[in-house]
Protein backbone atom coordinates (compact mmCIF):
# COMPACT_ATOMS: atom_id res chain seq x y z
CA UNK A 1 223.80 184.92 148.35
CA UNK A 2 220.80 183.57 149.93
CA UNK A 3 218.11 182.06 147.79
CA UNK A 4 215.32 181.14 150.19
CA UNK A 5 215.20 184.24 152.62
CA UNK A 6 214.20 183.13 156.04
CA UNK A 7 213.31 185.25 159.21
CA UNK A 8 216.96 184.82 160.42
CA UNK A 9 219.13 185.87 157.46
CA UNK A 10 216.22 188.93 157.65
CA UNK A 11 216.72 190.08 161.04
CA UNK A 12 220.63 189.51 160.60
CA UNK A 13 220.98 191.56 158.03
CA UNK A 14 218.93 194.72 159.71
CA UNK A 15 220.93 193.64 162.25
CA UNK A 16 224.09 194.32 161.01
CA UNK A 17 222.87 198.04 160.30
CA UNK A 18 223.58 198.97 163.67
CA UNK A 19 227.06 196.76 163.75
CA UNK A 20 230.62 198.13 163.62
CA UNK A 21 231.33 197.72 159.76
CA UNK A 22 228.91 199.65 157.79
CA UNK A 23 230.62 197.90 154.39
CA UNK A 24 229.78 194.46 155.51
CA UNK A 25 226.05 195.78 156.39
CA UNK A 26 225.25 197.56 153.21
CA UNK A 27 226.55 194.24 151.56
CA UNK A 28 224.45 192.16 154.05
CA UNK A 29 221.47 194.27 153.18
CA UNK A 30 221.84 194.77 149.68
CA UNK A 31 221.88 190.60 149.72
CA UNK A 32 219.16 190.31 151.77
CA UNK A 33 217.12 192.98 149.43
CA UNK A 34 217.77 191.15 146.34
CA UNK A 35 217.04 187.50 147.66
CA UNK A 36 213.61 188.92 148.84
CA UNK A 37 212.94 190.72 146.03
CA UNK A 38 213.94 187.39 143.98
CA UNK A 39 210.93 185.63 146.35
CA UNK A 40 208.98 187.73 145.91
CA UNK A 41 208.90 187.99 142.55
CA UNK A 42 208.52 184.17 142.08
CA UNK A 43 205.67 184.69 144.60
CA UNK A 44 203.43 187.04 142.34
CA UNK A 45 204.19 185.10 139.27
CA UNK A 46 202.67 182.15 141.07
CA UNK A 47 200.22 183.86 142.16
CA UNK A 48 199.05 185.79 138.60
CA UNK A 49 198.98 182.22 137.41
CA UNK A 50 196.71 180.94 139.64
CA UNK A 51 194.54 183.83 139.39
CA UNK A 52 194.32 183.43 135.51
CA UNK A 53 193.90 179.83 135.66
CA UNK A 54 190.97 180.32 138.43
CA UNK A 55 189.27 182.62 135.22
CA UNK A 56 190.55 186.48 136.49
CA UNK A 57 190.85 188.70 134.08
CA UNK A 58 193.86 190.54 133.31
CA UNK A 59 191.92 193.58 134.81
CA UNK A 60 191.11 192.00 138.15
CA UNK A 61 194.89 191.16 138.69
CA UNK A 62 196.39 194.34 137.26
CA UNK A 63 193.95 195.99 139.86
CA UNK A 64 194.93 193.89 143.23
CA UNK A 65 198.77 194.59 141.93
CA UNK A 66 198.01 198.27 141.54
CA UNK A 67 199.29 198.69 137.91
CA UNK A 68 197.93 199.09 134.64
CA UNK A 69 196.42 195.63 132.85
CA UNK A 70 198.88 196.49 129.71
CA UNK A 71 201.36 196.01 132.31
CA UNK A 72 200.20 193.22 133.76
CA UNK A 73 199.88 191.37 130.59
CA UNK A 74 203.08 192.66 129.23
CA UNK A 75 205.16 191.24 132.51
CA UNK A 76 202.82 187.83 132.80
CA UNK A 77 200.55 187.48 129.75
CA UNK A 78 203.20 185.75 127.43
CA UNK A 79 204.83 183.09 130.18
């Protein structure tokens, strides 16, 4: 599995959608879906630390990730 999804291993894997083995592209896809989930998951923690350490409010940040702030704080308020 791919940790650091890049453009390539992207555009392979919807690639591979229209290939001749639809096994080996719902496992392609399914691998590319997870690694950028993975990223982007370490992405908005990074960024929800920032934020609090810049002085937002668990408010502000449960508003630009659309959820509730109980949410917010339950997912990122005890890292």
């Amino acid at each position: 599995m791919v940790d650091a999804m890049d453009d390539h291993t992207l555009r392979t894997a919807i690639a591979a959608a229209d290939g001749d083995d639809p096994y080996r592209a719902l496992r392609d896809l399914h691998h590319a879906r997870v690694a950028l989930l993975r990223e982007l998951d370490r992405a908005e923690a990074t960024a929800v630390r920032r934020a609090r350490a810049a002085g937002s409010s668990w408010q502000l940040i449960a508003l630009a990730l659309d959820v509730s702030k109980q949410a917010v704080h339950k997912k990122y308020g005890r890292r």
